[in-house]
PDB file of N, CA and C in Angstrom:
ATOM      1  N   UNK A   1     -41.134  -4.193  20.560  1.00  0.00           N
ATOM      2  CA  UNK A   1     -40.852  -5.143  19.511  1.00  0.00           C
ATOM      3  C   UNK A   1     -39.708  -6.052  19.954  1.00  0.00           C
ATOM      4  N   UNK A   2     -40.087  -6.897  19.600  1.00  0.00           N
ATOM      5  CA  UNK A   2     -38.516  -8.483  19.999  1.00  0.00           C
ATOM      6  C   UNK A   2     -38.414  -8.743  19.005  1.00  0.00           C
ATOM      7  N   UNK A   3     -37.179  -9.207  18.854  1.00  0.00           N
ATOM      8  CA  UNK A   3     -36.408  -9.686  17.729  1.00  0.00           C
ATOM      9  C   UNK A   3     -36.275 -11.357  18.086  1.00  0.00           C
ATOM     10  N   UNK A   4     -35.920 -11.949  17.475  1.00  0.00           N
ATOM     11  CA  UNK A   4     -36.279 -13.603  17.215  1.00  0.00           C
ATOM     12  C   UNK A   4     -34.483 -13.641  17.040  1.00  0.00           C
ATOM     13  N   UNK A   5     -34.419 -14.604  18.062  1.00  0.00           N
ATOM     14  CA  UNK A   5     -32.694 -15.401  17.439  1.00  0.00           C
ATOM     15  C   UNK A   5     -32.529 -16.015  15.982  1.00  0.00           C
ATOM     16  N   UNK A   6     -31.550 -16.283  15.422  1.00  0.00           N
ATOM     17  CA  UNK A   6     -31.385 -16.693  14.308  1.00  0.00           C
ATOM     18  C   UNK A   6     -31.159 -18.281  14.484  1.00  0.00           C
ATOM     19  N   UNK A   7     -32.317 -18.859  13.706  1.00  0.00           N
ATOM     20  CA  UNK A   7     -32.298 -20.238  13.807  1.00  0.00           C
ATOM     21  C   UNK A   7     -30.714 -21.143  13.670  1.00  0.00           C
ATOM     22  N   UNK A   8     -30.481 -22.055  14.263  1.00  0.00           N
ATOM     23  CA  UNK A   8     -29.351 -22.944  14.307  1.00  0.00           C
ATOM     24  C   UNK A   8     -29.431 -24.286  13.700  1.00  0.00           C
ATOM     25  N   UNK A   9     -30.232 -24.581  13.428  1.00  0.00           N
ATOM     26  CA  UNK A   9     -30.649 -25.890  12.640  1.00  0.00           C
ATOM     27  C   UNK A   9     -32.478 -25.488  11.714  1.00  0.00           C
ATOM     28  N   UNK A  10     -32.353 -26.439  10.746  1.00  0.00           N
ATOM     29  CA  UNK A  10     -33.523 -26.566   9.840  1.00  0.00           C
ATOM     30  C   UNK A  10     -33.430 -27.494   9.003  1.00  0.00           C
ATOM     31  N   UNK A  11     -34.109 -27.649   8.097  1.00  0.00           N
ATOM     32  CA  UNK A  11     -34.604 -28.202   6.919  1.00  0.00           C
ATOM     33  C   UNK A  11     -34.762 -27.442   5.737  1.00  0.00           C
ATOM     34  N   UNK A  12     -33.876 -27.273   4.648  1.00  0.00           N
ATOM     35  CA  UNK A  12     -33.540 -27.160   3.590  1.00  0.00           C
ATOM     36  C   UNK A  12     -34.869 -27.670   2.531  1.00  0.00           C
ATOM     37  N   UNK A  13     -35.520 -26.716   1.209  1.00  0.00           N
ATOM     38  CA  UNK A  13     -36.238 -27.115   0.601  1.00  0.00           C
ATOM     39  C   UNK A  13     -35.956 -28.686  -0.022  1.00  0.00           C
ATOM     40  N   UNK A  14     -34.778 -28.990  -0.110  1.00  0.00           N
ATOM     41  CA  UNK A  14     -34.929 -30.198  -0.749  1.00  0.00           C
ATOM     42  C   UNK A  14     -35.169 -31.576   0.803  1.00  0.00           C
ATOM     43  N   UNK A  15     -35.262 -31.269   1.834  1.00  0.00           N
ATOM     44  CA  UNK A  15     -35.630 -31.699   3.120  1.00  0.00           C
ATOM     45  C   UNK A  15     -34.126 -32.325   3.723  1.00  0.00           C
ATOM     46  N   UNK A  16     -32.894 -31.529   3.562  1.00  0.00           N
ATOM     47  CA  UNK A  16     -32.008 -32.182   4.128  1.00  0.00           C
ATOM     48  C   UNK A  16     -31.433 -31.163   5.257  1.00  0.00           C
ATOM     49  N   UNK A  17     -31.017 -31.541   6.627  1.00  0.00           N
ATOM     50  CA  UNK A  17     -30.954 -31.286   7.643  1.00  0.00           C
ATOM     51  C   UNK A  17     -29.405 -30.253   7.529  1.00  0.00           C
ATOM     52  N   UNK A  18     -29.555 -29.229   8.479  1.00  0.00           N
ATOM     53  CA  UNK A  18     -28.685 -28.307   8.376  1.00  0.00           C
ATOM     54  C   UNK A  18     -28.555 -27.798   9.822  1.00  0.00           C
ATOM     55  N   UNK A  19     -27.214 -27.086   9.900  1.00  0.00           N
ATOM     56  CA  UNK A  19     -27.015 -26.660  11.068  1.00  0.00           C
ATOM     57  C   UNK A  19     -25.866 -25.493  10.927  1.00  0.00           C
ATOM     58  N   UNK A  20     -26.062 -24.588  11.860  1.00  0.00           N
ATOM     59  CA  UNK A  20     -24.979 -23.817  12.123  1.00  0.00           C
ATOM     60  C   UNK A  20     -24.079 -23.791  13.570  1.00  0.00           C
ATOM     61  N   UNK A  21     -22.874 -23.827  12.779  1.00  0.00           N
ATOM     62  CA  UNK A  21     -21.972 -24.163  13.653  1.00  0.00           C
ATOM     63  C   UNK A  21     -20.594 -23.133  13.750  1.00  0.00           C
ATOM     64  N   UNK A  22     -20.421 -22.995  14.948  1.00  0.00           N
ATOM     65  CA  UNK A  22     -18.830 -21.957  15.278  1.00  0.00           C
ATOM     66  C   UNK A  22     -17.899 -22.847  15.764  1.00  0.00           C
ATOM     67  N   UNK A  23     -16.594 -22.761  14.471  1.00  0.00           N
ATOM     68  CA  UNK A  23     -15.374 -23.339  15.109  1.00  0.00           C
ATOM     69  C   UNK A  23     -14.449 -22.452  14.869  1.00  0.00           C
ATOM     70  N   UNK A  24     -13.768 -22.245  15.918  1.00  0.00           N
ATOM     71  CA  UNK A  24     -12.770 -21.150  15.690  1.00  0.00           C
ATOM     72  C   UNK A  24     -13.321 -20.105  15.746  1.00  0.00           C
ATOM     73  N   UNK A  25     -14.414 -19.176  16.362  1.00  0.00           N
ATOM     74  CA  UNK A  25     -14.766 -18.014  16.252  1.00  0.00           C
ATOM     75  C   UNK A  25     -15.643 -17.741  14.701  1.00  0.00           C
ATOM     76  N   UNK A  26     -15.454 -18.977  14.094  1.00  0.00           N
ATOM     77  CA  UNK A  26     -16.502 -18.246  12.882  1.00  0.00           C
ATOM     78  C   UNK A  26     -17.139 -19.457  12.462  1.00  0.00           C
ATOM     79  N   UNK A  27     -18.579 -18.777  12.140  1.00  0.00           N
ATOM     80  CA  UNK A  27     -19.552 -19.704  11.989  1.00  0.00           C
ATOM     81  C   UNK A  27     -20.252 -20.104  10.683  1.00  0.00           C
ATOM     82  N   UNK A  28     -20.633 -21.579  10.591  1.00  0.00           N
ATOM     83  CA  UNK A  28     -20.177 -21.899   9.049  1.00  0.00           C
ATOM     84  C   UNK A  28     -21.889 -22.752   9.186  1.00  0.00           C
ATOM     85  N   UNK A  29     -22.466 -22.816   8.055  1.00  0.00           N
ATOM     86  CA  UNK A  29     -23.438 -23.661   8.145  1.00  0.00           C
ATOM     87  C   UNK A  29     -23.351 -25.129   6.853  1.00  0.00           C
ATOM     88  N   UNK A  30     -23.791 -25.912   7.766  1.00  0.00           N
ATOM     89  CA  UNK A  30     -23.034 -27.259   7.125  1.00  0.00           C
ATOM     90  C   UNK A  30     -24.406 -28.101   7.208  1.00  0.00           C
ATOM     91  N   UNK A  31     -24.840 -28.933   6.102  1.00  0.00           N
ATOM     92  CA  UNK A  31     -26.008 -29.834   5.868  1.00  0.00           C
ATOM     93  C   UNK A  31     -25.756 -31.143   5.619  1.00  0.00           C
ATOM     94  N   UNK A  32     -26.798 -31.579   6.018  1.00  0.00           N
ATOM     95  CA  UNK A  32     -26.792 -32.901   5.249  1.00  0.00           C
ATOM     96  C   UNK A  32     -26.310 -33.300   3.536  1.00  0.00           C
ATOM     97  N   UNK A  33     -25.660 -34.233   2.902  1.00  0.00           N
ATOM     98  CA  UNK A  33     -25.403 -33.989   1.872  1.00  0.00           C
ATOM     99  C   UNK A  33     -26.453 -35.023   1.361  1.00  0.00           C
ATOM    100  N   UNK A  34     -26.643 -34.977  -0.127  1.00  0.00           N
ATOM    101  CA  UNK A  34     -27.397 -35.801  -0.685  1.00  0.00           C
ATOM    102  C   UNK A  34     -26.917 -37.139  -1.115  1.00  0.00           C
ATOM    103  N   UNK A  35     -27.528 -38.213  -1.462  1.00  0.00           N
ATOM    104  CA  UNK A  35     -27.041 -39.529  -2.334  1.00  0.00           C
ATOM    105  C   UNK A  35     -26.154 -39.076  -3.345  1.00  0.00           C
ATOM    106  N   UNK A  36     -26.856 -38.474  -4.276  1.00  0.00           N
ATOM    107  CA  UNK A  36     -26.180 -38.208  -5.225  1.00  0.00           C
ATOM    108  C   UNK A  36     -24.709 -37.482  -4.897  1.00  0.00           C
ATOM    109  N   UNK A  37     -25.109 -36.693  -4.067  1.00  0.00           N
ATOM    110  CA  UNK A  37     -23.137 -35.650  -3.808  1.00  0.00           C
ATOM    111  C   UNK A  37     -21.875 -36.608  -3.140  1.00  0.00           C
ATOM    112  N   UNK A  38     -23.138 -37.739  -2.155  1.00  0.00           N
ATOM    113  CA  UNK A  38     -22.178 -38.846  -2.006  1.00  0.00           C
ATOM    114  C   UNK A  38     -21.612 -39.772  -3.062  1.00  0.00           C
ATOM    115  N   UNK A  39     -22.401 -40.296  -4.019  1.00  0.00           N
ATOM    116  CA  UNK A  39     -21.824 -41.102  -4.904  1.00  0.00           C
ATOM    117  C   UNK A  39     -20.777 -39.957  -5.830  1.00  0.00           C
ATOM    118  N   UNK A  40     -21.138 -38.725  -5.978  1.00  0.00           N
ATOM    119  CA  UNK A  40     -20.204 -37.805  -6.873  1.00  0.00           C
ATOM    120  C   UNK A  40     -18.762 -37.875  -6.278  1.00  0.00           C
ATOM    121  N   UNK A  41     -18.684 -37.603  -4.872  1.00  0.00           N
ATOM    122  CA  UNK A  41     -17.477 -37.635  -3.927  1.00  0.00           C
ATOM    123  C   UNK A  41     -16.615 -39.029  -4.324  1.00  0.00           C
ATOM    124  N   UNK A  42     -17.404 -39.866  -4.226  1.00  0.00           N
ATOM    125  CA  UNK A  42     -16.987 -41.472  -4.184  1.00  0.00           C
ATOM    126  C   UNK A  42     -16.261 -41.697  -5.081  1.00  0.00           C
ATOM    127  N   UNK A  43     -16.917 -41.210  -6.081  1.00  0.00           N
ATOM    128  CA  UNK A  43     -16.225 -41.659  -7.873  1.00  0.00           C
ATOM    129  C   UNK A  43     -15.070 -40.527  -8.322  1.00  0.00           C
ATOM    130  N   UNK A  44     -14.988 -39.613  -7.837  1.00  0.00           N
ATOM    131  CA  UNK A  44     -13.812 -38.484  -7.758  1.00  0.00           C
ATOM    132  C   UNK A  44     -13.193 -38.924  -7.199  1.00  0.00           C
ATOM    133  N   UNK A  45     -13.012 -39.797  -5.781  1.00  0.00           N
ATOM    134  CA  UNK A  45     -11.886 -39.691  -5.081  1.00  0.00           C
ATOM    135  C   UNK A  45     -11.329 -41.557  -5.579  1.00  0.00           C
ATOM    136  N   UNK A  46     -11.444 -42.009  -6.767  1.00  0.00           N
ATOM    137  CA  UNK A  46     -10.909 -43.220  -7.331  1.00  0.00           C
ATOM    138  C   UNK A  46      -9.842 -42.875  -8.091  1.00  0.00           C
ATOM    139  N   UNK A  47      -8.547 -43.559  -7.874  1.00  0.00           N
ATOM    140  CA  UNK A  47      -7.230 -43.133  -8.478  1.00  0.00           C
ATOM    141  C   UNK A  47      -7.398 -43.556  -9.313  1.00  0.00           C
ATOM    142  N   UNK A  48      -6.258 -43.395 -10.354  1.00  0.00           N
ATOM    143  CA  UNK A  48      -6.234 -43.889 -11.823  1.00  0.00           C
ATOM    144  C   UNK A  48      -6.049 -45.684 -11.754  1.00  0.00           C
ATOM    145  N   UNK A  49      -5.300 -45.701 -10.733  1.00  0.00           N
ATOM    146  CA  UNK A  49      -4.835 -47.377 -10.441  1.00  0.00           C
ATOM    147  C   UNK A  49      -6.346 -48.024  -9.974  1.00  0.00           C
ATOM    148  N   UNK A  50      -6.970 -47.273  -9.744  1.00  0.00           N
ATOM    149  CA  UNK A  50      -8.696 -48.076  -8.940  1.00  0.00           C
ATOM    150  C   UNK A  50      -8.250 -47.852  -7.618  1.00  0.00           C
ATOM    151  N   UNK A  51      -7.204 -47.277  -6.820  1.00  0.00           N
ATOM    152  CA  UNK A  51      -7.457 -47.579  -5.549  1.00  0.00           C
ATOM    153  C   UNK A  51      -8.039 -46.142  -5.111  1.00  0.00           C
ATOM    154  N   UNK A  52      -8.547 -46.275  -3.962  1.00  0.00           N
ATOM    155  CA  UNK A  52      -9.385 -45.154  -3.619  1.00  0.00           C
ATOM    156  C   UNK A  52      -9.013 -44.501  -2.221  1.00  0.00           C
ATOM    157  N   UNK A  53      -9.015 -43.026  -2.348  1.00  0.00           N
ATOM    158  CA  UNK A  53      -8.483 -42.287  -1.776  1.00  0.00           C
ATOM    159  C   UNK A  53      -9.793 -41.494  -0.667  1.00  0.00           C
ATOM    160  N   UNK A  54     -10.113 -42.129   0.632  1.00  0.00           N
ATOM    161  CA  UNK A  54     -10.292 -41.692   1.919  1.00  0.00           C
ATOM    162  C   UNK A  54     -10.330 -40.751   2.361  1.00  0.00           C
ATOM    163  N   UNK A  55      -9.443 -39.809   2.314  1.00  0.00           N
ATOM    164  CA  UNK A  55      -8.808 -38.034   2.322  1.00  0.00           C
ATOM    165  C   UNK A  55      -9.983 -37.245   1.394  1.00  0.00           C
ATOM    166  N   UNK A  56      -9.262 -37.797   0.276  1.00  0.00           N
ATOM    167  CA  UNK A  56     -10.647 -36.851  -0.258  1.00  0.00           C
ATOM    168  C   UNK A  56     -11.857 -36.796  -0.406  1.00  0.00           C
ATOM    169  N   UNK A  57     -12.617 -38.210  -0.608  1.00  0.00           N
ATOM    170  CA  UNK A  57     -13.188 -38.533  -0.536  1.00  0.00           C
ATOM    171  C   UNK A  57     -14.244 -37.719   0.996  1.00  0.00           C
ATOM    172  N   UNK A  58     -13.614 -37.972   1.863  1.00  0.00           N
ATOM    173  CA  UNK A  58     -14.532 -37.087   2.881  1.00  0.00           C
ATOM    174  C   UNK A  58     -14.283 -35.643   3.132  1.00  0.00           C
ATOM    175  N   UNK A  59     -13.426 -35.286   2.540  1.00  0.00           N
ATOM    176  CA  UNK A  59     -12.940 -33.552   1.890  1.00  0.00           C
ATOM    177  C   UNK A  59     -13.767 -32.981   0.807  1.00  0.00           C
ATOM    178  N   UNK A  60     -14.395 -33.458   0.306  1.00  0.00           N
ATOM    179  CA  UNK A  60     -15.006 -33.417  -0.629  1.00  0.00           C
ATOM    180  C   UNK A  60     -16.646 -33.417  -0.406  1.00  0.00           C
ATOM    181  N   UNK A  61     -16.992 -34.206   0.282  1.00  0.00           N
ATOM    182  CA  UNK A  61     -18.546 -34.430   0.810  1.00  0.00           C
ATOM    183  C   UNK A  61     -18.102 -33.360   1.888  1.00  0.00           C
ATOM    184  N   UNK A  62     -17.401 -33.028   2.487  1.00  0.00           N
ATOM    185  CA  UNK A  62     -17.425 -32.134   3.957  1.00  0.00           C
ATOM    186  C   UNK A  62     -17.526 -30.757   2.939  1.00  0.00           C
ATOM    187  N   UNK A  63     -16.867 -30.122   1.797  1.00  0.00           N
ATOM    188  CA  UNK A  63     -17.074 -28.877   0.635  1.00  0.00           C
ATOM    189  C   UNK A  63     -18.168 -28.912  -0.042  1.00  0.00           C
ATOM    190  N   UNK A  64     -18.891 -30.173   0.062  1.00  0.00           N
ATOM    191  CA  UNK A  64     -20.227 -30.044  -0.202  1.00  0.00           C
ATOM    192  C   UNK A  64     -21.365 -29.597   0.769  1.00  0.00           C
ATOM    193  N   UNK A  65     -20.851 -30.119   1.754  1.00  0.00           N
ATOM    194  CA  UNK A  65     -21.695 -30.242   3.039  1.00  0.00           C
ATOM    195  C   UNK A  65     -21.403 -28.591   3.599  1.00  0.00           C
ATOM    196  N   UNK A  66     -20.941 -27.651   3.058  1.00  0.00           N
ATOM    197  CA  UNK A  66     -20.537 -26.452   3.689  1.00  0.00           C
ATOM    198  C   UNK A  66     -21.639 -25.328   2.803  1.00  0.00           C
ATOM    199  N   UNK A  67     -22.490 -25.079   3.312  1.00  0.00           N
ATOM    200  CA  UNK A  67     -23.265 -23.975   2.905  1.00  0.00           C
ATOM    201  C   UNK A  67     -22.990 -22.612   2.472  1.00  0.00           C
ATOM    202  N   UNK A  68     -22.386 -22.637   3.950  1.00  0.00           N
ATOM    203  CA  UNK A  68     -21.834 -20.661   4.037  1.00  0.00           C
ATOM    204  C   UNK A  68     -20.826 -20.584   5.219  1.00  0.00           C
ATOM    205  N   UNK A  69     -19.845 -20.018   5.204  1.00  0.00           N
ATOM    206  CA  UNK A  69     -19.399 -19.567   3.432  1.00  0.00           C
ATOM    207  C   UNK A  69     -19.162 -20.464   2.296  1.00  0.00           C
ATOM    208  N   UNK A  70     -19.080 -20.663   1.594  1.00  0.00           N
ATOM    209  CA  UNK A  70     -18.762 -21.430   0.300  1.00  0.00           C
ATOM    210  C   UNK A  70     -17.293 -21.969   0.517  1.00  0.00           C
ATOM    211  N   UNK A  71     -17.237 -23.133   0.878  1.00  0.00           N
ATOM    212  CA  UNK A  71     -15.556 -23.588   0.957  1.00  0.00           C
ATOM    213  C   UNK A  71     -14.850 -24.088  -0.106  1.00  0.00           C
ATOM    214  N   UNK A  72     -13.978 -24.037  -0.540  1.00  0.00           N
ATOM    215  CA  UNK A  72     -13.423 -25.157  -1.626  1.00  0.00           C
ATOM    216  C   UNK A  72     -12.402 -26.258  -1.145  1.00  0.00           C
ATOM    217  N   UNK A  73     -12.513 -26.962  -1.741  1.00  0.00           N
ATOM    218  CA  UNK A  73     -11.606 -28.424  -1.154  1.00  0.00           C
ATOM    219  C   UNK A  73      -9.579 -27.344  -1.035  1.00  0.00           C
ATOM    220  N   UNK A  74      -9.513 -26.686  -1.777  1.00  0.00           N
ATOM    221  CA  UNK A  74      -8.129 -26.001  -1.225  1.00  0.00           C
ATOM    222  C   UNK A  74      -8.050 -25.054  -0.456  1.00  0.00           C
ATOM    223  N   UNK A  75      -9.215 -24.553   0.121  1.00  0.00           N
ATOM    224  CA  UNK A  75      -9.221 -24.047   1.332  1.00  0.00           C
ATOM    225  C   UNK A  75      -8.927 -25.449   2.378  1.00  0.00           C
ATOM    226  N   UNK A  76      -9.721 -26.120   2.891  1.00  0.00           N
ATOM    227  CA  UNK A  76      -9.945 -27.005   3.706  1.00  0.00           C
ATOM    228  C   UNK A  76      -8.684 -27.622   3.567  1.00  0.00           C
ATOM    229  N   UNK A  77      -8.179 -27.656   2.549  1.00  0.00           N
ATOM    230  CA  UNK A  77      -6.605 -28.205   2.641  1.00  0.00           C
ATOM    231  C   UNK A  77      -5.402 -27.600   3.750  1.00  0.00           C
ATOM    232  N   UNK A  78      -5.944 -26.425   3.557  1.00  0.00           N
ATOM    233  CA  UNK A  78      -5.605 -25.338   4.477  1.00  0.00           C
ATOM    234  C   UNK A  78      -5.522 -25.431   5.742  1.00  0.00           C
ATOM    235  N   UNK A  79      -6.342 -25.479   6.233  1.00  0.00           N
ATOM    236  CA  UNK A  79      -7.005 -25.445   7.632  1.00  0.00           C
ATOM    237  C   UNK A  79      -6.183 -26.212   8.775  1.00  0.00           C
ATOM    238  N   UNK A  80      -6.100 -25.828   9.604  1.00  0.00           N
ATOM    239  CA  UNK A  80      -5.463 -26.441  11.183  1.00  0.00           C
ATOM    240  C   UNK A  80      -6.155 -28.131  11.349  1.00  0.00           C
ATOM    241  N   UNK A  81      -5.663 -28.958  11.854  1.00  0.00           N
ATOM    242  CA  UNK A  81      -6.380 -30.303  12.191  1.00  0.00           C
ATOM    243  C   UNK A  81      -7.134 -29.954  13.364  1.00  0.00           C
ATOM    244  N   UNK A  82      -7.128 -29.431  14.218  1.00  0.00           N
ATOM    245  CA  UNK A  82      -8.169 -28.647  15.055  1.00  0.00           C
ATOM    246  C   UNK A  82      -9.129 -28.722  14.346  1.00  0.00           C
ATOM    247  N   UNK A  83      -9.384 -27.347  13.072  1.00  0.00           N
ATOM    248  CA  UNK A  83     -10.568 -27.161  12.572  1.00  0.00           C
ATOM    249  C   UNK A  83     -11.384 -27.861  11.533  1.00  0.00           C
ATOM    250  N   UNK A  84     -10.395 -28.941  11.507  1.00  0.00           N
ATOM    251  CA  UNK A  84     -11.087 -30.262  10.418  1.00  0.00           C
ATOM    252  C   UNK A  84     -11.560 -31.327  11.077  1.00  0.00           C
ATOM    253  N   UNK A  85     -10.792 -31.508  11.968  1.00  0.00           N
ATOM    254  CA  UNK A  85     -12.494 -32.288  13.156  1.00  0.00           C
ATOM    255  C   UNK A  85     -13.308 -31.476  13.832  1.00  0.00           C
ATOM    256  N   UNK A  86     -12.955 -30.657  14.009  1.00  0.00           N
ATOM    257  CA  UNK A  86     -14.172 -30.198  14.808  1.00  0.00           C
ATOM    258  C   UNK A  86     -15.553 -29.669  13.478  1.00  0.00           C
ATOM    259  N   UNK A  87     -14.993 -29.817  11.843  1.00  0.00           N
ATOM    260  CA  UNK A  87     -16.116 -29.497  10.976  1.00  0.00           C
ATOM    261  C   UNK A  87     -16.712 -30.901  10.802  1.00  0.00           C
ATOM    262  N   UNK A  88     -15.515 -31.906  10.703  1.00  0.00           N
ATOM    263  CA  UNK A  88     -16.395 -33.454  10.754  1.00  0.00           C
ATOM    264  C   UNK A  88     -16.977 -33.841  11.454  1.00  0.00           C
ATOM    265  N   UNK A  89     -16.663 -32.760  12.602  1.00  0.00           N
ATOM    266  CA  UNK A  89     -17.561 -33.846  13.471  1.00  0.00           C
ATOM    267  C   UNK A  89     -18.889 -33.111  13.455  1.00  0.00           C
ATOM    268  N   UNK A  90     -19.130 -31.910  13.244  1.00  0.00           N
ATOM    269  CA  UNK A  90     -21.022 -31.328  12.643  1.00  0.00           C
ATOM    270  C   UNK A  90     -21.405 -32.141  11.320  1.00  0.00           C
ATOM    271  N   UNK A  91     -20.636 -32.192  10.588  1.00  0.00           N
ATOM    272  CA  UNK A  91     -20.975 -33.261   9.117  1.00  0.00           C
ATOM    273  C   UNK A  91     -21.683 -34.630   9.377  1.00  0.00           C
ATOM    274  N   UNK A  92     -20.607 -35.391  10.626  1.00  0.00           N
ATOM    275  CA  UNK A  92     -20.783 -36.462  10.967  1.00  0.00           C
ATOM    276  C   UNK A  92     -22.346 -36.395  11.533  1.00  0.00           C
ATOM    277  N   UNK A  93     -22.423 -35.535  12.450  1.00  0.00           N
ATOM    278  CA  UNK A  93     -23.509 -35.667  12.917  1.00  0.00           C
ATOM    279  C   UNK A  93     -24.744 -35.217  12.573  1.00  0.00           C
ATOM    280  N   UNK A  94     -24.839 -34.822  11.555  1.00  0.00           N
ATOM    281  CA  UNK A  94     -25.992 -34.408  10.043  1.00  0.00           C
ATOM    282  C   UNK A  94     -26.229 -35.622   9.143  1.00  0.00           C
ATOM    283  N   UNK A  95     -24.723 -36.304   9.237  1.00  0.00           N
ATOM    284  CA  UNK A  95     -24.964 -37.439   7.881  1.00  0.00           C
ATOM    285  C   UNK A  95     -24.654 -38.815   8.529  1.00  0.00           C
ATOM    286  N   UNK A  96     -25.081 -39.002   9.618  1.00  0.00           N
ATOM    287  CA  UNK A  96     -25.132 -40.500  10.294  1.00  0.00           C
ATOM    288  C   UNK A  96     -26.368 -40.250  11.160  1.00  0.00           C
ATOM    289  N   UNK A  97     -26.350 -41.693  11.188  1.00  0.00           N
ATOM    290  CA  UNK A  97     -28.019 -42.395  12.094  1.00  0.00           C
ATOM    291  C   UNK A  97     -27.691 -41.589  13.548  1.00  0.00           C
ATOM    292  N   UNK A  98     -28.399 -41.580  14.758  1.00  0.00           N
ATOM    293  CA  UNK A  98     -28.396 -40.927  15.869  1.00  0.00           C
ATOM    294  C   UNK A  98     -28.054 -42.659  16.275  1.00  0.00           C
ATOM    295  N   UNK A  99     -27.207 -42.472  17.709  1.00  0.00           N
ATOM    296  CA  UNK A  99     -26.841 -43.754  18.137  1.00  0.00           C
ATOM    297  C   UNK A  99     -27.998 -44.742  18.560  1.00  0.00           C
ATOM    298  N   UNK A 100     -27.884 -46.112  18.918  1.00  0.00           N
ATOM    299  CA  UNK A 100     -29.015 -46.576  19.194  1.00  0.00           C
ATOM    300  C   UNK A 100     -29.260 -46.824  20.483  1.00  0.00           C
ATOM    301  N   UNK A 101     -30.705 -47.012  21.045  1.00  0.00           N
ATOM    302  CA  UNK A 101     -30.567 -46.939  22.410  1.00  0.00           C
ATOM    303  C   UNK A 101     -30.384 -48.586  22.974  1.00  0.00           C
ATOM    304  N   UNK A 102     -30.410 -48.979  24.581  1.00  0.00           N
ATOM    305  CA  UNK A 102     -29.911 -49.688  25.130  1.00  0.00           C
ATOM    306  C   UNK A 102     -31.310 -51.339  24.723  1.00  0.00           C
ATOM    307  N   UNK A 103     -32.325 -51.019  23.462  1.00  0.00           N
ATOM    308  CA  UNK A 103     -32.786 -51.637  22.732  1.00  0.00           C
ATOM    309  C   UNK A 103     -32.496 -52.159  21.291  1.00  0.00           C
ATOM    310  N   UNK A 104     -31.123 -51.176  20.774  1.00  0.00           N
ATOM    311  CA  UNK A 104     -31.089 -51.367  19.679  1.00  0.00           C
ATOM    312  C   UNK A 104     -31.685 -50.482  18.866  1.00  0.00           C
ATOM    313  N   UNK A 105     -32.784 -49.509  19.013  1.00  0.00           N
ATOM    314  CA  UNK A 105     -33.209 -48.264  18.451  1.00  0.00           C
ATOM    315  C   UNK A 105     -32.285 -47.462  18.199  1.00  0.00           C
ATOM    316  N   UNK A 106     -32.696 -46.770  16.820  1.00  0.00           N
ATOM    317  CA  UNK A 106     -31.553 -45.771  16.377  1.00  0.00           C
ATOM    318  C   UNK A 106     -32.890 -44.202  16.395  1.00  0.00           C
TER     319      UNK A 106
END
């Protein structure tokens, strides 16, 4: 009998792209986020003055974007700057176009 590795990327019933990823020795699975969790992020991270706050704003879609374990935005507050790019940058690359090629194709 063989045993099967544990998948590292998929597709989520609602069809949004996922991946598992190790930073720091522990491994976290992080997805694509939806329209909607983006516009939710967007409108949370607007100060009382209207100006809008950047920080959270992608702190917020990145606690969405975290599957497992379950993060909360004051954990991630937490965290080493080490381990907050190296989670943006799996986010980033779930929730942006793939670059384009030397045609202009993305």
């Amino acid at each position: 009998m063989t045993t099967k590795a544990k998948p590292t990327t998929g597709i989520d019933d609602n069809g949004l792209a996922w991946e598992d990823v190790e930073v720091l020795g522990k491994t976290y699975r992080v997805r694509e986020i939806s329209v909607e969790e983006s516009d939710a992020a967007f409108d949370a991270s607007q100060n009382p003055d209207k100006t809008f706050n950047p920080r959270l704003n992608q702190r917020l879609q990145l606690a969405s974007a975290i599957m497992d374990p379950p993060t909360t935005l004051d954990e991630i507050s937490k965290w080493g700057i080490r381990k907050l790019v190296a989670m943006l940058n799996a986010f980033d690359g779930l929730n942006s176009l793939p670059a384009a090629d030397t045609e202009g194709n993305g």
